[in-house]
C-alpha atoms as a PDB file:
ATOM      1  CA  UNK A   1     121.299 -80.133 110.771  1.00  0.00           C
ATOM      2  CA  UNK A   2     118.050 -78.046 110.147  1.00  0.00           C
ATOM      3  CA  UNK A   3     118.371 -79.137 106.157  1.00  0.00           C
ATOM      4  CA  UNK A   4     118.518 -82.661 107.694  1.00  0.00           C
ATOM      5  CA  UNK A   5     115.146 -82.011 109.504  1.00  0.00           C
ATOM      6  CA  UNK A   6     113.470 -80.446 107.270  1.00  0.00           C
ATOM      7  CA  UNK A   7     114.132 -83.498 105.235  1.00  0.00           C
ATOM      8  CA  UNK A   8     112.386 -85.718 107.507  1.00  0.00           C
ATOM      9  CA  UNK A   9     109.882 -83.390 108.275  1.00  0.00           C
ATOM     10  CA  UNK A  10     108.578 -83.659 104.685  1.00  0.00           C
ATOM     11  CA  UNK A  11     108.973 -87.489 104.502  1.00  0.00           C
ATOM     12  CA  UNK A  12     107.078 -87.290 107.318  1.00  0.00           C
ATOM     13  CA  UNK A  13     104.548 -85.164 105.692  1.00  0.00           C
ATOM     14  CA  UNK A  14     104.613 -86.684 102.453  1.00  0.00           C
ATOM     15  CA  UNK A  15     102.162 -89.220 102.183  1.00  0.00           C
ATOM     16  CA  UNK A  16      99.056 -87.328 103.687  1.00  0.00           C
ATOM     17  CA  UNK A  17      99.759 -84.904 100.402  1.00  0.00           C
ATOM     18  CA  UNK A  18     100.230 -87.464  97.959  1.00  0.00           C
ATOM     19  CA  UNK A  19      96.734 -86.466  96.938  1.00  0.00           C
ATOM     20  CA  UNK A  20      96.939 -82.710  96.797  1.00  0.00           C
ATOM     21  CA  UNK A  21      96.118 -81.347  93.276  1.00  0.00           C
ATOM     22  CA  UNK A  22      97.145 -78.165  92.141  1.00  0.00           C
ATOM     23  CA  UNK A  23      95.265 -75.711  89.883  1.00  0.00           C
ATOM     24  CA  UNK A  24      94.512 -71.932  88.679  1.00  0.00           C
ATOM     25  CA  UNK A  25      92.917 -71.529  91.989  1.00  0.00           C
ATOM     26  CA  UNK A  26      95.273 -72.966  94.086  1.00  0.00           C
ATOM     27  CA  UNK A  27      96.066 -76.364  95.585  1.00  0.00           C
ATOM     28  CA  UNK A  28      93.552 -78.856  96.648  1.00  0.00           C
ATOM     29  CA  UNK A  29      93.926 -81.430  99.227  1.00  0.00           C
ATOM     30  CA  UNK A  30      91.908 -84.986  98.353  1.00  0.00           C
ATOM     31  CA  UNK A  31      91.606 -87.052 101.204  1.00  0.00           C
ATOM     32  CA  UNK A  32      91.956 -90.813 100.693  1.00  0.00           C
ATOM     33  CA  UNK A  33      88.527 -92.788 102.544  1.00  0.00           C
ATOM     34  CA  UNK A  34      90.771 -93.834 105.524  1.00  0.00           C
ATOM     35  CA  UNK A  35      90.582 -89.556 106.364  1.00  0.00           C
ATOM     36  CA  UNK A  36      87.227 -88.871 105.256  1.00  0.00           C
ATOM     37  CA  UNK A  37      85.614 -92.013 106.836  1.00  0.00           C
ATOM     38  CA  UNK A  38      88.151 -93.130 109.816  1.00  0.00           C
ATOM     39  CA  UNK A  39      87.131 -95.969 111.570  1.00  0.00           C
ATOM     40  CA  UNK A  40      85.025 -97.250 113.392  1.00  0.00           C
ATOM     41  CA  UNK A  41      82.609 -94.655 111.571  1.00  0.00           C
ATOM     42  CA  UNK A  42      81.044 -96.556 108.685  1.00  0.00           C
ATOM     43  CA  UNK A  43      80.652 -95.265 105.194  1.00  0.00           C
ATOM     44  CA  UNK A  44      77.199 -93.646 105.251  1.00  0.00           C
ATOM     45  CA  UNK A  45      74.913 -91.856 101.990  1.00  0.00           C
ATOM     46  CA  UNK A  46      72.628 -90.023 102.381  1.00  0.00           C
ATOM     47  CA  UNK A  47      68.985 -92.182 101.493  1.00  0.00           C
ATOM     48  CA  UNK A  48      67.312 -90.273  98.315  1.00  0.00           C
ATOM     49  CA  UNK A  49      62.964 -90.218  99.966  1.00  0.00           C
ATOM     50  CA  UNK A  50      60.841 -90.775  96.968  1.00  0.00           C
ATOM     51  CA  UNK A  51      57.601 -89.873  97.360  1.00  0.00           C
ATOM     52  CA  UNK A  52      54.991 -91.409  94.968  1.00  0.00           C
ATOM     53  CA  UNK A  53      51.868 -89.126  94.166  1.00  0.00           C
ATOM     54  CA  UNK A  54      48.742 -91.060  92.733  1.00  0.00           C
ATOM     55  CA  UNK A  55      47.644 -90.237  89.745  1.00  0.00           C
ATOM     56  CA  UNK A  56      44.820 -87.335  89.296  1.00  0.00           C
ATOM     57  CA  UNK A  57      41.613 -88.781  88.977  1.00  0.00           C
ATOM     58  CA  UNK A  58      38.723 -87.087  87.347  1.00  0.00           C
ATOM     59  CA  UNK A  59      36.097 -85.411  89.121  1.00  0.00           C
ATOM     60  CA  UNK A  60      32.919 -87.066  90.271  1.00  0.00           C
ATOM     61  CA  UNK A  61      30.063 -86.348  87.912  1.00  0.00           C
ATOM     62  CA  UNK A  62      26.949 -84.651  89.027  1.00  0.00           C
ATOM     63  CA  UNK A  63      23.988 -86.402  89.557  1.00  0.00           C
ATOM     64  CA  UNK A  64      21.651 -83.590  89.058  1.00  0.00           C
ATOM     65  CA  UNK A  65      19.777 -83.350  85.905  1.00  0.00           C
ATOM     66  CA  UNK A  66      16.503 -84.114  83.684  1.00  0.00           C
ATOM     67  CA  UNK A  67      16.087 -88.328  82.975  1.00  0.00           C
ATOM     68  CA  UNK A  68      13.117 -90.238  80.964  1.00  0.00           C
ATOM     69  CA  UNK A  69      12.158 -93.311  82.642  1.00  0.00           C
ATOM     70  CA  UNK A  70       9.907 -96.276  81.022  1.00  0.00           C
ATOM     71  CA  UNK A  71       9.212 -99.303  83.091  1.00  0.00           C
ATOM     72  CA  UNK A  72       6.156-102.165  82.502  1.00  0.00           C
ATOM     73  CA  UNK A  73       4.197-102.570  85.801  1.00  0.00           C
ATOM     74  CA  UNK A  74       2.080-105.299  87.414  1.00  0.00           C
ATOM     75  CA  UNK A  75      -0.871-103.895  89.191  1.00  0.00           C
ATOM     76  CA  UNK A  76      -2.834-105.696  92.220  1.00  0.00           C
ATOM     77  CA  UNK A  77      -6.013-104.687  93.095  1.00  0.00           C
ATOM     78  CA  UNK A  78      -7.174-105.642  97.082  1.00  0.00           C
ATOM     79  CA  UNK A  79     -10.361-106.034  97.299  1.00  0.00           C
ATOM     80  CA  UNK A  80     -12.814-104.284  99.534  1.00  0.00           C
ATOM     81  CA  UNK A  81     -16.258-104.367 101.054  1.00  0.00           C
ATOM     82  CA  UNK A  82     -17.410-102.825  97.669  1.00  0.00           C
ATOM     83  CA  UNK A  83     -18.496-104.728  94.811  1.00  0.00           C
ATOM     84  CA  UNK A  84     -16.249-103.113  92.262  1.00  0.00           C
ATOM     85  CA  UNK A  85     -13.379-103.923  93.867  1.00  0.00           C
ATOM     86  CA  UNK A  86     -14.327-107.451  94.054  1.00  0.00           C
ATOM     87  CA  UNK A  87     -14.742-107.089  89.955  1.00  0.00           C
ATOM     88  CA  UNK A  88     -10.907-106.231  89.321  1.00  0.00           C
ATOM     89  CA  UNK A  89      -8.606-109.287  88.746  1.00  0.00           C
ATOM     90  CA  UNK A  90      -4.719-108.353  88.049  1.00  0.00           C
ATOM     91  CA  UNK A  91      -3.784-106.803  85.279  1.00  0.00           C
ATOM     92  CA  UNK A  92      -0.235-105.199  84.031  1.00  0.00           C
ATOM     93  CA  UNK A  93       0.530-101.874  81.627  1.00  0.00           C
ATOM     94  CA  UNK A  94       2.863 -99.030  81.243  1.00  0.00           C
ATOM     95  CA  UNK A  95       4.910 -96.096  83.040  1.00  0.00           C
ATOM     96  CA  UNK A  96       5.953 -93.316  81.416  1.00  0.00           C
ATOM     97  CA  UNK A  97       7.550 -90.705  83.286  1.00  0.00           C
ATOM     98  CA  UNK A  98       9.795 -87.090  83.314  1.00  0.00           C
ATOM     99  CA  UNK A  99      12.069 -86.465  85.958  1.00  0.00           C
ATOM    100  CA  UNK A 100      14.175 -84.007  87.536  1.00  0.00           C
ATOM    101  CA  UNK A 101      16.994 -84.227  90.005  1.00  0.00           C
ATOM    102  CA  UNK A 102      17.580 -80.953  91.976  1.00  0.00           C
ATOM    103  CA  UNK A 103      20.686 -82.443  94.207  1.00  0.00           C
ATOM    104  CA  UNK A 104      21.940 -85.646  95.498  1.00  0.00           C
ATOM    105  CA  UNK A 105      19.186 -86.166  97.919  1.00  0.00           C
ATOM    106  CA  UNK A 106      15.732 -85.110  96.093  1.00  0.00           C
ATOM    107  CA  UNK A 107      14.560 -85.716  92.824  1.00  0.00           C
ATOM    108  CA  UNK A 108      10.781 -84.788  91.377  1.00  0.00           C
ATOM    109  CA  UNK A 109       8.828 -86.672  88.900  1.00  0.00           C
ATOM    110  CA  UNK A 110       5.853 -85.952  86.851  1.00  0.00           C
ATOM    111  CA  UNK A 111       4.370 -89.370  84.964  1.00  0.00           C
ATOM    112  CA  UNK A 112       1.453 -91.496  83.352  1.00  0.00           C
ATOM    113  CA  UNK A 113       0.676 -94.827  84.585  1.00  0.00           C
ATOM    114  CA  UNK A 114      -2.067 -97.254  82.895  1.00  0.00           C
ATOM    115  CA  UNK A 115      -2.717-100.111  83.758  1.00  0.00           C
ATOM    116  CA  UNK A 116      -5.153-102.695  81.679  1.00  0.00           C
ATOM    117  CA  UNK A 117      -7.050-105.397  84.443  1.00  0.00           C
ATOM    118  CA  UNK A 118      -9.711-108.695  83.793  1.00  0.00           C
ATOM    119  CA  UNK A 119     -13.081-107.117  84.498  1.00  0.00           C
ATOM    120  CA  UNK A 120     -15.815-109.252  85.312  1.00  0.00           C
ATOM    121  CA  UNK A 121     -19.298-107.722  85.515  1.00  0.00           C
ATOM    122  CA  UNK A 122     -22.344-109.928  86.903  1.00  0.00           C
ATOM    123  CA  UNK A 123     -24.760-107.419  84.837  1.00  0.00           C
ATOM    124  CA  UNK A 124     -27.099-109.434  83.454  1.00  0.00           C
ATOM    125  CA  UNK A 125     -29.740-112.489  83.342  1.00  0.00           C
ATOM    126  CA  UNK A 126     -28.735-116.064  82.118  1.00  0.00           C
ATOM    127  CA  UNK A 127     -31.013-118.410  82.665  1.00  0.00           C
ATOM    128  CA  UNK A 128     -28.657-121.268  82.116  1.00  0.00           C
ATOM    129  CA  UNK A 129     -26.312-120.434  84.714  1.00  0.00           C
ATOM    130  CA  UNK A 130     -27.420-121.578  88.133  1.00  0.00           C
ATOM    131  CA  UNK A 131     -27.870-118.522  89.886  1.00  0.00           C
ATOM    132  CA  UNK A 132     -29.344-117.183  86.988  1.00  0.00           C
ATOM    133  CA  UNK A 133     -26.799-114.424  86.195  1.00  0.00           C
ATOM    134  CA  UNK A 134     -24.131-114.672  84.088  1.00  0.00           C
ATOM    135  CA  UNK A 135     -20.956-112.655  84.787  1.00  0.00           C
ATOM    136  CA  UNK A 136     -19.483-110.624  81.816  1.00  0.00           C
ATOM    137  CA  UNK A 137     -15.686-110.977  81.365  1.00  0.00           C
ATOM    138  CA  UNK A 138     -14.246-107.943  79.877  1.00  0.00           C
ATOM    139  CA  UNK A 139     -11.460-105.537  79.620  1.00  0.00           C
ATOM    140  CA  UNK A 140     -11.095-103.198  82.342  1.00  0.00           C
ATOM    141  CA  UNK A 141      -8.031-100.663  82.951  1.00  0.00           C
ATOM    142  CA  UNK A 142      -6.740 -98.161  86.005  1.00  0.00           C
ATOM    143  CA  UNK A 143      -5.028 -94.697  85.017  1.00  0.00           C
ATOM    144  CA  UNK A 144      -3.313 -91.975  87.240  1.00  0.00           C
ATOM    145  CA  UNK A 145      -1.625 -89.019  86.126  1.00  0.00           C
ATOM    146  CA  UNK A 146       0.738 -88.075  89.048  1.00  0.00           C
ATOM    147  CA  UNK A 147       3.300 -86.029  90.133  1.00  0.00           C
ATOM    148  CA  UNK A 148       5.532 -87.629  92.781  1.00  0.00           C
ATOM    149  CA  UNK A 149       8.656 -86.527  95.244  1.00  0.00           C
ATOM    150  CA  UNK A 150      11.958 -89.376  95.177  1.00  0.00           C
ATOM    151  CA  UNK A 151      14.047 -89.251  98.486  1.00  0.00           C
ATOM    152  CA  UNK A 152      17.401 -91.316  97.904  1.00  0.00           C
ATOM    153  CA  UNK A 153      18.867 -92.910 100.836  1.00  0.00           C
ATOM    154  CA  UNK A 154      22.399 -93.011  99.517  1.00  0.00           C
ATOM    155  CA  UNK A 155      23.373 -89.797  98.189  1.00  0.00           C
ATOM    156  CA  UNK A 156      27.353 -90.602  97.524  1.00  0.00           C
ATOM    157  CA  UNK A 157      26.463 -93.819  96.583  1.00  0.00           C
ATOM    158  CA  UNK A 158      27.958 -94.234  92.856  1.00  0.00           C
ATOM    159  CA  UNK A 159      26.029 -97.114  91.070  1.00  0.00           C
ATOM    160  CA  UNK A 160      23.207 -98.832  94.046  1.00  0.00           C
ATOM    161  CA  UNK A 161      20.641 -96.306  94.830  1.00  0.00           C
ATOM    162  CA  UNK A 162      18.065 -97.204  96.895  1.00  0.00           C
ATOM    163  CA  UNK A 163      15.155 -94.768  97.530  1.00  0.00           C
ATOM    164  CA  UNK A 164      12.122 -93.659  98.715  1.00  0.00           C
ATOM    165  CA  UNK A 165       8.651 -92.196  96.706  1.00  0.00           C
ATOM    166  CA  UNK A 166       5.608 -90.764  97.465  1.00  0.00           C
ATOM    167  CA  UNK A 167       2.985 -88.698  95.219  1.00  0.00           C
ATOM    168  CA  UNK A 168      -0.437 -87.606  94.842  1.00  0.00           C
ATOM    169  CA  UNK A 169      -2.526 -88.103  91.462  1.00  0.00           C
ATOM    170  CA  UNK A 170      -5.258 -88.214  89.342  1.00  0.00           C
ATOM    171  CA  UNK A 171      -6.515 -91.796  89.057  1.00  0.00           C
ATOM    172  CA  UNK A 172      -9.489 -92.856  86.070  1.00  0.00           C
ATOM    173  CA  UNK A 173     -10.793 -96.264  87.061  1.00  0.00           C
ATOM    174  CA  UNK A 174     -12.732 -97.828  83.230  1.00  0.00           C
ATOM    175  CA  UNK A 175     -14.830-100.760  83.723  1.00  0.00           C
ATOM    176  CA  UNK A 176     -15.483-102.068  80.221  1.00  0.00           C
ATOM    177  CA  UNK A 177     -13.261 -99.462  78.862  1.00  0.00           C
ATOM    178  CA  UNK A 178     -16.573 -97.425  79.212  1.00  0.00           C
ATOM    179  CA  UNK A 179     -17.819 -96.489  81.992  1.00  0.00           C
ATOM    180  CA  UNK A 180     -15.323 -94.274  83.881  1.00  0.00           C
ATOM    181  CA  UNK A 181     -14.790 -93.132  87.608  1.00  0.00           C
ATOM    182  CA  UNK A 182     -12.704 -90.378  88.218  1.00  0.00           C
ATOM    183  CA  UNK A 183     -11.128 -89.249  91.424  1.00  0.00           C
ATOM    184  CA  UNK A 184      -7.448 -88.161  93.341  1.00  0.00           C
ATOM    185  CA  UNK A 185      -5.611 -90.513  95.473  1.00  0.00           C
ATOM    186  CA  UNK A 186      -2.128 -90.916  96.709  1.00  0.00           C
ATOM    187  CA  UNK A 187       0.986 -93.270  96.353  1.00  0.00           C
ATOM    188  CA  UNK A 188       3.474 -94.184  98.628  1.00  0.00           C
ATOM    189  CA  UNK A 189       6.719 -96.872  98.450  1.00  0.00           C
ATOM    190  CA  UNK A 190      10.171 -97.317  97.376  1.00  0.00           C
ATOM    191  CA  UNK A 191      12.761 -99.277  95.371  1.00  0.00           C
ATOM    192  CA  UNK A 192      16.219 -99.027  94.307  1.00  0.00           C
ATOM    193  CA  UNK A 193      18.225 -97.641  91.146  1.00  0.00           C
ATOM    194  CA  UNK A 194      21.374 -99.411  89.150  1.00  0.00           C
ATOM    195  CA  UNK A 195      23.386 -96.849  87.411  1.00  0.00           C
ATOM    196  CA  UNK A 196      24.575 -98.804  84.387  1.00  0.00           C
ATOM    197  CA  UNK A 197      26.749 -95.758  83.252  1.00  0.00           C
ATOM    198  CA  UNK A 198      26.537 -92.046  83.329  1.00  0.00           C
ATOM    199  CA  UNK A 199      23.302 -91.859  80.695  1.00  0.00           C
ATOM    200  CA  UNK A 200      21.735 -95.264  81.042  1.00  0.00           C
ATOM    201  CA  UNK A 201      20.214 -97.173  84.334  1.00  0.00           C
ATOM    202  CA  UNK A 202      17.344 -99.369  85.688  1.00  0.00           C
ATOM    203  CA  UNK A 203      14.978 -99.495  88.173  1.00  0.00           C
ATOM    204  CA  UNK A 204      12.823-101.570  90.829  1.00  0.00           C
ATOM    205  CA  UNK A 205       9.674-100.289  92.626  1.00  0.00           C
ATOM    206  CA  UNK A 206       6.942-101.430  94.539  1.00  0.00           C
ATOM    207  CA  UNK A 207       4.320 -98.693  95.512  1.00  0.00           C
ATOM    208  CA  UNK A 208       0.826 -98.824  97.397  1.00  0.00           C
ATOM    209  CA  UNK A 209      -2.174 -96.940  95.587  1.00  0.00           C
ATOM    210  CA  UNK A 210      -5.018 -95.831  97.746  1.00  0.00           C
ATOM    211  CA  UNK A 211      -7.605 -93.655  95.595  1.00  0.00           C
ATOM    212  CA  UNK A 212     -11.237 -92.172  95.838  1.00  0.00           C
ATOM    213  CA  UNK A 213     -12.894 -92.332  92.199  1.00  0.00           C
ATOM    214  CA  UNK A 214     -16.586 -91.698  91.357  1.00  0.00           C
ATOM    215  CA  UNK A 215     -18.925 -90.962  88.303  1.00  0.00           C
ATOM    216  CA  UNK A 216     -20.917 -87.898  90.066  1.00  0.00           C
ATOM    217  CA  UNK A 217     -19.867 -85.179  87.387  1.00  0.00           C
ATOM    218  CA  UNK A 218     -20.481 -87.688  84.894  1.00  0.00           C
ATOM    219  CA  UNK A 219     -23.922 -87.335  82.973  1.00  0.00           C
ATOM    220  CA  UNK A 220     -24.901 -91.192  82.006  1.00  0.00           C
ATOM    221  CA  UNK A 221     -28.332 -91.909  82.131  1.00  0.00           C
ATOM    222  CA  UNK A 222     -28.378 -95.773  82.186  1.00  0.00           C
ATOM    223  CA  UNK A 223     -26.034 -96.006  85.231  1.00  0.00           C
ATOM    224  CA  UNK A 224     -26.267 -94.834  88.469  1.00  0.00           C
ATOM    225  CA  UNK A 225     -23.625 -92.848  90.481  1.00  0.00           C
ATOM    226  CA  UNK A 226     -21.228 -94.630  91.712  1.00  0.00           C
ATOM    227  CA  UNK A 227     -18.414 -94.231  94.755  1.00  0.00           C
ATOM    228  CA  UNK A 228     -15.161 -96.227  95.834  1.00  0.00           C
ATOM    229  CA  UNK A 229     -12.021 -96.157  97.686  1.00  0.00           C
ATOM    230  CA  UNK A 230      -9.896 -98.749  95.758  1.00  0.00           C
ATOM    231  CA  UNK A 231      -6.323 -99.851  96.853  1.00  0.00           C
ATOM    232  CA  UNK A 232      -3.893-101.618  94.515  1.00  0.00           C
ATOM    233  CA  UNK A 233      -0.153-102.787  94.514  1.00  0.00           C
ATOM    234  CA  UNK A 234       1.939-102.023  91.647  1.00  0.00           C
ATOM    235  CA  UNK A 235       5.444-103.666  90.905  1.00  0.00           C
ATOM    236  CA  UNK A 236       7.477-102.114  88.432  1.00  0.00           C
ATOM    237  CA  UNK A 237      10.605-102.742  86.438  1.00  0.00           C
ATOM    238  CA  UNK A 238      12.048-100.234  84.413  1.00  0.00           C
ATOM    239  CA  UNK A 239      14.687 -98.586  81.974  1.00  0.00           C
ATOM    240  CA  UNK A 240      15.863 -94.853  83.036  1.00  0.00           C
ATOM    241  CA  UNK A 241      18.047 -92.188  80.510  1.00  0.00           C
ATOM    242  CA  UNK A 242      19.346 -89.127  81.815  1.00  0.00           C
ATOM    243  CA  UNK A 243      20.436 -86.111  80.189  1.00  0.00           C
ATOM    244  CA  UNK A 244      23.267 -83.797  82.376  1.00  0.00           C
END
């Protein structure tokens, strides 16, 4: 009778090792999926997380550094009380000028500006004109030598920089190309910068000019001395290259 049970026993038993491998370290039971998952539990894997990193991007480049800038500039004289104000028509030239950025915020300049204006000088008797003076159209021009101060408004900014200028200088005022006045005066305005690329940009400005020339220290003998605030508007365009 116990053979017999043990029998059945094992028939009994058969089936849940009908899986059971055996090896050099023993035997090993493999469940079939009705054991390892029973219901109602559903068949579940584990969910692999990817995780996407971007892509290193290179570091932004400085912004300090030396730059050349050249721009052509339409000067505006307003006129005054004086009379050789009133003599100055527009006229247009040159900039020329050596900068320095120290950071993102300040920049310095040093620069020559010359600007070539209509001159017309009543100096002289005509007795066919009806007032009897005849008024002497010539070739005038307006200098400075300056060193100026550049505040930009948008430090992080990338390509659009828009900023802010003031300077002092040494203005030459030529009537005739001749006779010069000489004086100091002061420039205030603003404008904005396109960075075309790292080396290469351009420029828009528009600054106010106020200046006090005269010919005191000057020794001519067939002109007397002459003295006179002049204010002017110049509007400039130009090409910048920078070197950092």
């Amino acid at each position: 009778m116990r053979s017999v049970a043990f029998v059945l026993v094992l028939g009994l038993l058969a089936p849940a090792f009908a899986s059971a491998e055996t090896g050099d370290e023993g035997t090993v039971l493999r469940l079939d999926s009705a054991t390892k998952h029973p219901a109602p539990y559903p068949h579940i894997h584990p969910r692999r997380r990817v995780v996407h990193v971007a892509p290193a991007q290179a570091p932004r480049r400085t912004r300090m550094g030396a730059y050349l800038s050249l721009g052509a500039v339409g000067n505006f004289v307003i006129q005054g009380e004086d009379d050789i104000s009133k003599t100055y028509g527009p006229g247009g030239g040159f900039n020329f000028g050596m900068g320095f950025r120290i950071n993102e915020y300040v920049a310095f300049e040093l620069g020559w500006l010359a600007s070539f204006q209509e001159n017309e000088s009543p100096e002289f008797s005509c007795n066919q004109a009806p007032s009897g003076k005849c008024v002497q159209i010539s070739q005038g021009s307006i200098q400075s030598v300056y060193f100026d101060g550049k505040i930009f408004l948008l430090p992080g900014s990338d390509r659009i920089e828009p900023f802010l200028q003031i300077g002092l200088g040494a203005y030459m005022l030529s009537e005739a190309l001749e006779v010069e006045l000489t004086g100091i005066g002061f420039h205030v305005g603003g404008g904005v910068d396109v960075r075309l690329s790292d080396y290469l940009g351009v420029g828009l400005k528009v600054q106010y000019h106020g200046f006090q020339v005269d010919n005191s220290e000057a020794l001519y003998t067939a002109f007397p001395t002459v003295s006179t605030f002049m204010s002017t508007v110049t509007v400039e365009g130009n090409l910048q290259f920078h070197f950092f």
